[in-house]
Protein backbone atom coordinates (compact mmCIF):
# COMPACT_ATOMS: atom_id res chain seq x y z
CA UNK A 1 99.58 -24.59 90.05
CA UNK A 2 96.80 -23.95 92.69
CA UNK A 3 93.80 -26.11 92.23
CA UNK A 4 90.16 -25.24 92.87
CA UNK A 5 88.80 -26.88 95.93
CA UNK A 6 85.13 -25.74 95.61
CA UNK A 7 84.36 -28.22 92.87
CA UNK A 8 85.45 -31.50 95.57
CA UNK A 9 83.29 -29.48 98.17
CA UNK A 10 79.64 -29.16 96.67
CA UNK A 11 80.36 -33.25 94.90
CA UNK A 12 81.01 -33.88 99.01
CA UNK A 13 77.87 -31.61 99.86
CA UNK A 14 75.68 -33.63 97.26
CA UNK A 15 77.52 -37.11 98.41
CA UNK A 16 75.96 -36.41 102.10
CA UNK A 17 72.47 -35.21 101.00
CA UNK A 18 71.84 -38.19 99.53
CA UNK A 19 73.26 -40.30 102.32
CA UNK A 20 70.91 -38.83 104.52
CA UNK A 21 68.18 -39.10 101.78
CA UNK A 22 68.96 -43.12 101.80
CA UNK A 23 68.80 -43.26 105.41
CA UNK A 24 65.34 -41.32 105.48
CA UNK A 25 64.05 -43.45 103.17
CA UNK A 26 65.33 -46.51 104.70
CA UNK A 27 63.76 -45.81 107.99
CA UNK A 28 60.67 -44.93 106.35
CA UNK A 29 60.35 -48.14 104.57
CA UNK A 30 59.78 -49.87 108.53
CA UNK A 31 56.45 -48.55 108.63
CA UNK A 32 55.59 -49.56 105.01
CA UNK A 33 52.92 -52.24 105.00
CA UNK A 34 53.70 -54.72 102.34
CA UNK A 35 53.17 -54.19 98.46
CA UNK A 36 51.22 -56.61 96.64
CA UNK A 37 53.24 -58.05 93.07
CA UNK A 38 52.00 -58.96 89.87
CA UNK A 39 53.29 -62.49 88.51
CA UNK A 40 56.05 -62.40 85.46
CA UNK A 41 53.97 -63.84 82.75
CA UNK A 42 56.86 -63.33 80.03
CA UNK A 43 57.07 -66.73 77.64
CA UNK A 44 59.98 -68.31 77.23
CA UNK A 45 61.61 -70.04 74.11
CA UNK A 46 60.48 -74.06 74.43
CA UNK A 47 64.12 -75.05 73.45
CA UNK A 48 62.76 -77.31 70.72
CA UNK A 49 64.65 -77.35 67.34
CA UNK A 50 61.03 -75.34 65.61
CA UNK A 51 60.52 -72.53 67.35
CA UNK A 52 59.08 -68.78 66.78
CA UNK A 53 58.32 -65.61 68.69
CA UNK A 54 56.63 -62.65 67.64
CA UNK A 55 55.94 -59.82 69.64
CA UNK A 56 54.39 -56.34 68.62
CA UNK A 57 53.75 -53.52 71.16
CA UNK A 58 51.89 -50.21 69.88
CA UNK A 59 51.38 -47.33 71.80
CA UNK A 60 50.67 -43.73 71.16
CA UNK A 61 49.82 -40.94 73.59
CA UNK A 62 48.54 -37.10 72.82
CA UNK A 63 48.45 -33.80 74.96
CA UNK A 64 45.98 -30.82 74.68
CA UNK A 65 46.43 -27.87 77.03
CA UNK A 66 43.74 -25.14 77.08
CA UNK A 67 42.16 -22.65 79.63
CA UNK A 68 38.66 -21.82 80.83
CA UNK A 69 37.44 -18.01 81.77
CA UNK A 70 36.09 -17.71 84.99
CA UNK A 71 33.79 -15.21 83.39
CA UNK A 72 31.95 -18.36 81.44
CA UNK A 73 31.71 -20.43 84.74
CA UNK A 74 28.08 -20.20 85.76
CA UNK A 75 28.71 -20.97 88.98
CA UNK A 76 30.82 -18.05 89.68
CA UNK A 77 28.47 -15.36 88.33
CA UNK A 78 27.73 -12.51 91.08
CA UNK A 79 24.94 -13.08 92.37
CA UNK A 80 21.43 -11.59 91.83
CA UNK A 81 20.20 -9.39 94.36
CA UNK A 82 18.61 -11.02 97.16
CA UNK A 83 20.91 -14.00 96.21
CA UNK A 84 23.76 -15.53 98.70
CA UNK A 85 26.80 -16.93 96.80
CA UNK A 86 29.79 -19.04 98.31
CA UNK A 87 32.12 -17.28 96.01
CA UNK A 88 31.24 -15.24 92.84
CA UNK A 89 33.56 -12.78 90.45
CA UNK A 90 32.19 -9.84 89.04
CA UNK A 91 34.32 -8.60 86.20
CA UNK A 92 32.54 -5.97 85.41
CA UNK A 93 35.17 -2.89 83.66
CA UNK A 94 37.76 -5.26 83.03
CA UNK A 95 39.40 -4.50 79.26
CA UNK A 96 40.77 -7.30 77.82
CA UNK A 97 41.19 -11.50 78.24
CA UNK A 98 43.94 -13.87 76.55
CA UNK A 99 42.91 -16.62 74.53
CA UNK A 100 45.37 -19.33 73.79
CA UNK A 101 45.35 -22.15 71.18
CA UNK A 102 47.75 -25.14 71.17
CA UNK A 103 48.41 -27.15 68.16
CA UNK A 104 48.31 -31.01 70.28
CA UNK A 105 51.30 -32.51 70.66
CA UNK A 106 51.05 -36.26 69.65
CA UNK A 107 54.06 -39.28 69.94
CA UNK A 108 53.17 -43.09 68.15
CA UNK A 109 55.67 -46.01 68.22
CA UNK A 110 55.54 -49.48 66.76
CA UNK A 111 58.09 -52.44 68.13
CA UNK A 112 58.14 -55.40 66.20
CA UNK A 113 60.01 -58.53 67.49
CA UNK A 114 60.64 -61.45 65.63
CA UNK A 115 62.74 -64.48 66.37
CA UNK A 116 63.08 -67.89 64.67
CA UNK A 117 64.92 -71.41 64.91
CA UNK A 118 64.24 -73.99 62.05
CA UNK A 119 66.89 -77.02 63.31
CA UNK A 120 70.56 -75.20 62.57
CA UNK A 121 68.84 -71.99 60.86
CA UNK A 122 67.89 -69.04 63.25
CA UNK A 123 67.21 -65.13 62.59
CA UNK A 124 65.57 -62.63 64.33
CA UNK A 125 63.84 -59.31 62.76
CA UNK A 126 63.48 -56.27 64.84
CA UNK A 127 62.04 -52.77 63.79
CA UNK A 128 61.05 -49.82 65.83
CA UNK A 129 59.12 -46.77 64.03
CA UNK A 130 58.14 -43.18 65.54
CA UNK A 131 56.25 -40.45 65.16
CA UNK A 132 55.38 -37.62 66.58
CA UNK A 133 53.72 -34.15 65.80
CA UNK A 134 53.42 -30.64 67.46
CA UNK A 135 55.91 -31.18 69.67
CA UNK A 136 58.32 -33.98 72.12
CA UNK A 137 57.52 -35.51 75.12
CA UNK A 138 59.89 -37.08 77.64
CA UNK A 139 59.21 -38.87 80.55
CA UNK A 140 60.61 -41.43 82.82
CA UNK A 141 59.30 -43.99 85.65
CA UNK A 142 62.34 -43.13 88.08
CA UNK A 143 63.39 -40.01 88.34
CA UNK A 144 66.84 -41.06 90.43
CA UNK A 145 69.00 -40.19 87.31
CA UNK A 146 67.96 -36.53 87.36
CA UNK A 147 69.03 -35.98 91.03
CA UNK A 148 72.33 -36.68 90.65
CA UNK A 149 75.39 -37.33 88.33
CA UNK A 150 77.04 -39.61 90.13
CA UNK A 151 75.67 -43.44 88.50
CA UNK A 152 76.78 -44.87 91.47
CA UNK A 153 74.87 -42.71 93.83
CA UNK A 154 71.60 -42.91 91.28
CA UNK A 155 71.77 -46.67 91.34
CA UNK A 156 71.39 -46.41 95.58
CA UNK A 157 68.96 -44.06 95.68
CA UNK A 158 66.99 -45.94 92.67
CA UNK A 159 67.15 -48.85 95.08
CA UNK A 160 66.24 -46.84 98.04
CA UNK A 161 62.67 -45.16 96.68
CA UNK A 162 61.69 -48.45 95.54
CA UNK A 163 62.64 -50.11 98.90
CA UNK A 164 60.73 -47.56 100.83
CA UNK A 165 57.44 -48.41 98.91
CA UNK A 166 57.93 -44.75 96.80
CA UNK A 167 57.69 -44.53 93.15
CA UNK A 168 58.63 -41.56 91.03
CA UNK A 169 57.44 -40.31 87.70
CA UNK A 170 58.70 -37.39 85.57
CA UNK A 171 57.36 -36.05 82.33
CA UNK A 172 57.93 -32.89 80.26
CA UNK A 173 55.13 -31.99 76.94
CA UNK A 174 56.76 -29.08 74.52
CA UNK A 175 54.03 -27.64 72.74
CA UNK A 176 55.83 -26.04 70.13
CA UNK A 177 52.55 -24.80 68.21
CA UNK A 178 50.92 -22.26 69.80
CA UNK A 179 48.93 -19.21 69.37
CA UNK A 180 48.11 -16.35 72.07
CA UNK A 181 45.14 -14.01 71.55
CA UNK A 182 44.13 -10.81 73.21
CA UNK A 183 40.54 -10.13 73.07
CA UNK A 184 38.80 -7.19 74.14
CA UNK A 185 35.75 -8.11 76.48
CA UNK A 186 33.55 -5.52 75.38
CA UNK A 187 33.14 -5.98 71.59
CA UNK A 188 35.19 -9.38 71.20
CA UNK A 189 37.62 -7.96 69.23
CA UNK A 190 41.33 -9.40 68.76
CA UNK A 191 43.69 -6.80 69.80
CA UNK A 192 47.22 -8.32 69.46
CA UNK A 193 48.06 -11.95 68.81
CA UNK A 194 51.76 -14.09 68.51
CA UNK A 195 52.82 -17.08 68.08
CA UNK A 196 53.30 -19.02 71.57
CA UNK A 197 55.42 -22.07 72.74
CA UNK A 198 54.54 -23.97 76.32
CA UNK A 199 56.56 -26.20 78.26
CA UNK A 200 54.92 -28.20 80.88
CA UNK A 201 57.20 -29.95 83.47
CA UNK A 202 55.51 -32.10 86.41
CA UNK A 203 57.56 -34.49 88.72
CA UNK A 204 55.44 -36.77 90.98
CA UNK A 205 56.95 -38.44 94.27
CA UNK A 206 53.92 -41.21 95.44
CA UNK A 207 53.33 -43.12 98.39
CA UNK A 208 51.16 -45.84 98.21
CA UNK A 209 48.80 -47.69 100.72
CA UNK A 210 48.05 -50.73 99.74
CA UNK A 211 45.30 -52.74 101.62
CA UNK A 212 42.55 -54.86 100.84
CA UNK A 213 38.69 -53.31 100.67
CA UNK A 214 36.28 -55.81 100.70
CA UNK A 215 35.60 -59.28 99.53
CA UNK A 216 32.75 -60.01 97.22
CA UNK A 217 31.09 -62.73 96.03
CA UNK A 218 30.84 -63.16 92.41
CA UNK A 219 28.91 -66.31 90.81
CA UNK A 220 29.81 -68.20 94.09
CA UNK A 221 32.85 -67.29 93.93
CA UNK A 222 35.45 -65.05 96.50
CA UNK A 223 36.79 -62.38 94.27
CA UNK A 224 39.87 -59.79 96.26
CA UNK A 225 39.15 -56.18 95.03
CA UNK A 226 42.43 -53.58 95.13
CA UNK A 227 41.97 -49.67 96.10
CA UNK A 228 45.30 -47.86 96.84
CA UNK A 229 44.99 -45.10 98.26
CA UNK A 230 48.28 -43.02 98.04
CA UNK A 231 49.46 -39.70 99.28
CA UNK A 232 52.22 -37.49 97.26
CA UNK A 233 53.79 -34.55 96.22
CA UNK A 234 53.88 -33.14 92.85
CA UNK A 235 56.21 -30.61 91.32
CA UNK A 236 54.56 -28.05 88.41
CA UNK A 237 56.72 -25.80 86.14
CA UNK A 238 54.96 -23.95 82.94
CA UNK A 239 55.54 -20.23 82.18
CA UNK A 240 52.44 -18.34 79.78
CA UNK A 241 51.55 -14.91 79.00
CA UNK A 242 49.17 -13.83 81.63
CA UNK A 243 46.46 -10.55 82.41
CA UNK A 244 46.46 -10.60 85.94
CA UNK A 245 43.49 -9.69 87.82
CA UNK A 246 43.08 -7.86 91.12
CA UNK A 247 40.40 -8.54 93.20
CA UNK A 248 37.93 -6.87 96.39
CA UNK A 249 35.35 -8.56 98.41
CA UNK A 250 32.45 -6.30 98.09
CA UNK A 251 30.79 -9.05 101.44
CA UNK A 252 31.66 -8.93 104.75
CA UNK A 253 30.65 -11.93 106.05
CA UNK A 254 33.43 -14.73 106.21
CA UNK A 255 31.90 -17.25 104.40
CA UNK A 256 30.73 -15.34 101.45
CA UNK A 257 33.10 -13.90 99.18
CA UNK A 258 32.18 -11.94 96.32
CA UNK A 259 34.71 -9.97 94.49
CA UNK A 260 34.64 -7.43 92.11
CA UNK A 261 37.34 -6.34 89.64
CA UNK A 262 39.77 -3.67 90.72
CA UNK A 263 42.40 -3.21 88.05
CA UNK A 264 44.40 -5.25 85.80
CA UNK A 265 48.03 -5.81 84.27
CA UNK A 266 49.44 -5.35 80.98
CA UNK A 267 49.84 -9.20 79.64
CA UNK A 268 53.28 -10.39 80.60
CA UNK A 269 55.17 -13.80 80.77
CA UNK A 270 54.50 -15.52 84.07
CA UNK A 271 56.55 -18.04 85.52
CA UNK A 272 54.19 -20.81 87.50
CA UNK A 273 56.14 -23.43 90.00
CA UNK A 274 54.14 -25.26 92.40
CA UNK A 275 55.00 -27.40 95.12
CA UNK A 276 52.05 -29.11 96.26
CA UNK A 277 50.96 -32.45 98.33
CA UNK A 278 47.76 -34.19 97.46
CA UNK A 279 45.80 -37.46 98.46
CA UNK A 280 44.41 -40.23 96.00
CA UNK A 281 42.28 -43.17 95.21
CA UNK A 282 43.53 -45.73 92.10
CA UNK A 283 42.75 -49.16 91.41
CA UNK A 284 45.46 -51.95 91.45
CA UNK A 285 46.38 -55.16 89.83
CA UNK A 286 46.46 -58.42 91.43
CA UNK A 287 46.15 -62.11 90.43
CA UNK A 288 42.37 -62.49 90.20
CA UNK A 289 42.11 -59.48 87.97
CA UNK A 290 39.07 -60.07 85.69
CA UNK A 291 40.72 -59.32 81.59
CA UNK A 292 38.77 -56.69 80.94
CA UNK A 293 38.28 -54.19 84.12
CA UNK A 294 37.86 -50.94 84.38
CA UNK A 295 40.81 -48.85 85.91
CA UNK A 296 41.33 -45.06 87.69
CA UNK A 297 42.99 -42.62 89.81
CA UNK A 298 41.61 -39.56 91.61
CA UNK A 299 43.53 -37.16 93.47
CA UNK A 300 43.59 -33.70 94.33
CA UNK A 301 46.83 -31.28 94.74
CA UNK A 302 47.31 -28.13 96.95
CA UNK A 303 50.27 -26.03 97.50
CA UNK A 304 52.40 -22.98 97.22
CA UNK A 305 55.10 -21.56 95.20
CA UNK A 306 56.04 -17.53 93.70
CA UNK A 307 54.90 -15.24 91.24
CA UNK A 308 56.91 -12.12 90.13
CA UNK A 309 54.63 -9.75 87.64
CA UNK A 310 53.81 -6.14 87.03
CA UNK A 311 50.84 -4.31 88.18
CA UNK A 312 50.82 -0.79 86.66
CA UNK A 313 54.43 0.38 87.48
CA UNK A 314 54.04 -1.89 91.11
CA UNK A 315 56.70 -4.68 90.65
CA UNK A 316 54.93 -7.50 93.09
CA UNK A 317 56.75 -10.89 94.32
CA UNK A 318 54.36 -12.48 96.44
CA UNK A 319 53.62 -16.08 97.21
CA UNK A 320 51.05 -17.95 94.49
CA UNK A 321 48.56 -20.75 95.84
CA UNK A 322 47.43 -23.41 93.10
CA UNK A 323 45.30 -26.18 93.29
CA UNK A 324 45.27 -29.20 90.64
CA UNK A 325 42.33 -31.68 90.52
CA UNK A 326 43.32 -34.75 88.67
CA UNK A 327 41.15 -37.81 87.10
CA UNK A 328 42.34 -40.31 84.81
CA UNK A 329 40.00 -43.04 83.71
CA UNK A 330 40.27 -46.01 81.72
CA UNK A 331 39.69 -49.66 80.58
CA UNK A 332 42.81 -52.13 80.59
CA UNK A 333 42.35 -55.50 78.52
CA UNK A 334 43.95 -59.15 78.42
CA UNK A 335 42.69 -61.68 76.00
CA UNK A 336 44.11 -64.10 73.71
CA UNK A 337 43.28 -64.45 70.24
CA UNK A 338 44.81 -67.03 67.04
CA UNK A 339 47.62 -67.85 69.55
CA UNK A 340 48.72 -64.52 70.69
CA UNK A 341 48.12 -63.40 74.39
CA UNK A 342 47.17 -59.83 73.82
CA UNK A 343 46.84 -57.20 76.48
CA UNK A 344 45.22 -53.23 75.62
CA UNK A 345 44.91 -50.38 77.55
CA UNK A 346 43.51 -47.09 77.33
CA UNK A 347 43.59 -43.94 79.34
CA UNK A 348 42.42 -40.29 79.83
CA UNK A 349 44.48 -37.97 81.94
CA UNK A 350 42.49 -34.35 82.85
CA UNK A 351 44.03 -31.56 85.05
CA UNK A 352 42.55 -28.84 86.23
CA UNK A 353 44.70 -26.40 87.37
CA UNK A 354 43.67 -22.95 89.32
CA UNK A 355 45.68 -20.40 90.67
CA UNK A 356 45.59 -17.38 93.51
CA UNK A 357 48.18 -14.51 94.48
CA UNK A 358 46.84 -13.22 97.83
CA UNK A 359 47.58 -9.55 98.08
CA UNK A 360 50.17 -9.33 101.66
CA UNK A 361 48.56 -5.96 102.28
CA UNK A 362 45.01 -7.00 103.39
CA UNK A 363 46.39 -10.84 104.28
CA UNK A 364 44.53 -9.92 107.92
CA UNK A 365 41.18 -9.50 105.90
CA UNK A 366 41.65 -12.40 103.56
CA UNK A 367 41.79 -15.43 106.13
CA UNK A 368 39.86 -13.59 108.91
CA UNK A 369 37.10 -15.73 110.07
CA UNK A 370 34.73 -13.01 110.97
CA UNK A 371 34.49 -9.16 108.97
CA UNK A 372 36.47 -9.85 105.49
CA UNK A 373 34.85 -6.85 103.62
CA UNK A 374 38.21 -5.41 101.98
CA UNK A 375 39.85 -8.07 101.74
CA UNK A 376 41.90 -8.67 98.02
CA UNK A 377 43.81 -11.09 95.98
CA UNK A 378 44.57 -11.45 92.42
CA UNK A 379 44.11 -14.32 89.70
CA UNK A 380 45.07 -15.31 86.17
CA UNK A 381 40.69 -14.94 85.28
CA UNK A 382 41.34 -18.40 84.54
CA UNK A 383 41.18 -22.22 84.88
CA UNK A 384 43.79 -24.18 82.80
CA UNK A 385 43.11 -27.34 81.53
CA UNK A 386 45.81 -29.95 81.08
CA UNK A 387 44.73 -33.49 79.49
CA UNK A 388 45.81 -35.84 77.36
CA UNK A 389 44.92 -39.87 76.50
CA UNK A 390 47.50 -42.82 76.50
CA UNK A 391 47.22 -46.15 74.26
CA UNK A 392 48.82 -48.93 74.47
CA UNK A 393 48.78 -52.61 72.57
CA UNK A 394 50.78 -55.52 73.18
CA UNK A 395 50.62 -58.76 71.67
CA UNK A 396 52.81 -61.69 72.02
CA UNK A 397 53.00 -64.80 70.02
């Protein structure tokens, strides 16, 4: 019986990518400056013959995706005459606009720990409820598991990122409850409408700098404050019914581009995947962290990736630029209260994602840094929005 060789081949292929993966990362980690840690506080059973532990950890989270028309951004009216404009779009003739509405998708859970020893007699009592509405989300802190089969091989590379000061996060949001509108522009009319679902998939590979600002003095006393500054790449992958827009600059100077509206698509499914690298600002724990602080991250994303669509009868595969601005403040919390050393935290994620297909035939006219009259792209007409907030309460007794 002949046997198939081709399976052994590509597990061999994968085997040596990830060797040389490990050995990138490895090398890399030489030049990492080192990370600063964050004591184990966990409490420990006292051994005594009375003894009880009770912890409880809440936490809920909740998505909301929605988009913005460029056509209500003020500052990206045309201008009036006499008037000189950065960048403007001037829609004027354009037919119709989609509208979409997502039902937010929102996941709870409640752990409750309990443990016991009276002399001889001990129990425990554990319960974990969920809920969840609108949708699923999944997400993981390490994102080894997902790059290869092989446990072995995921447990290295695991070891690797972390070794080379990288950390990895992965999360995917289902909307399942969603509505897409088409609205004529001129009267506001809904034309055609159906039922939508969304899947947003983003994978984040971050390097982090870690170095210390500035010391202050606070009531006489030294306090360290933490900025990271990171850089990383981020993977995006969401497919939506689009109208795409095409686009001439009616200016010839370089540094002014105003379009107007050309012609537009019949709304279709677009696929979006981004590959993008982006800098960042966040805060960072360390020991003299004051209980209640307030935390961040900033960052902003640029990149490239494909679109395939329909203009007319025109099938068009041409490269798609995106951009992603990303801010997510909160407050964070430690306290103790009736015996139980409590810690909360709370968080706001917002995306803003935007999107450009440059058209290859005037690509000579769109980057040229002198006469640009001509030159044309196409867009989605909008901004999407992508945000969500995080909760979290743990309390230990």
């Amino acid at each position: 019986m002949k046997t198939n060789r081709f399976p052994s081949f590509r597990n061999n292929l994968q085997n040596f990518s990830i060797y040389l993966l490990m050995l990138i990362l490895y090398t890399f980690s030489f030049f990492s400056p080192a990370q600063a840690t964050v004591p184990n506080s966990t409490k420990e059973s006292t051994g005594n013959p009375l003894d009880f532990q009770l912890l409880i950890d809440v936490s809920a989270e909740s998505y909301f995706f929605s988009s913005v028309d460029i056509r209500s951004i003020k500052d990206l009216e045309p201008p009036a005459p006499g008037e000189e404009k950065k960048l403007s779009y001037d829609l004027t003739g354009s037919k119709y606009k989609l509208g979409y509405k997502f039902q937010p998708v929102i996941l709870a859970s409640m752990n409750v720990f309990a443990s016991w020893k009276f002399f001889s007699f001990a129990g425990e009592y554990k319960t974990d409820r969920v809920y969840k509405s609108g949708g699923s989300i999944e997400k993981s802190e390490e994102i080894a598991s997902k790059l290869s089969k092989d446990e072995t091989f995921s447990q290295i590379l695991k070891l690797g990122l972390g070794y080379a000061g990288l950390s990895t996060s992965f999360r995917t949001v289902q909307f399942h409850f969603g509505k897409v509108q088409v609205e004529d522009v001129n009267d506001g009319s809904i034309v055609g409408q159906g039922n939508l679902e969304l899947k947003m998939q983003k994978f984040e590979l971050k390097y982090d700098f870690a170095y210390q600002n500035k010391i202050r003095m606070d009531r006489g006393k030294k306090e360290i404050q933490w900025y990271r500054p990171f850089v990383a790449y981020r993977y995006l992958n969401y497919t939506l019914p689009r109208i795409v827009y095409k686009f001439e600059d009616q200016n010839p100077e370089a540094d002014l581009d105003n379009y107007i509206y050309i012609q537009e698509s019949e709304p279709q499914n677009i696929k979006t995947t981004l590959h993008m690298l982006g800098i960042g600002l966040e805060d960072m724990e360390h020991k003299n962290s004051k209980p209640l602080k307030f935390i961040y991250q900033a960052s902003v994303y640029g990149g490239a990736g494909s679109a395939l669509f329909y203009m007319g009868n025109e099938k068009i595969n041409s490269a798609l630029l995106g951009a992603v601005v990303r801010l997510r403040p909160g407050i964070s919390w430690q306290f103790s209260f009736a015996g139980f050393n409590s810690s909360f935290q709370l968080l706001y994620e917002w995306n803003a994602i935007y999107m450009l297909i440059p058209d290859t035939k005037s690509l000579d006219k769109l980057f040229s840094n002198e006469n640009d009259l001509g030159a044309r792209h196409y867009n989605f007409g909008t901004v999407d929005i992508y945000h969500g907030i995080q909760f979290a309460f743990v309390a230990k007794f």
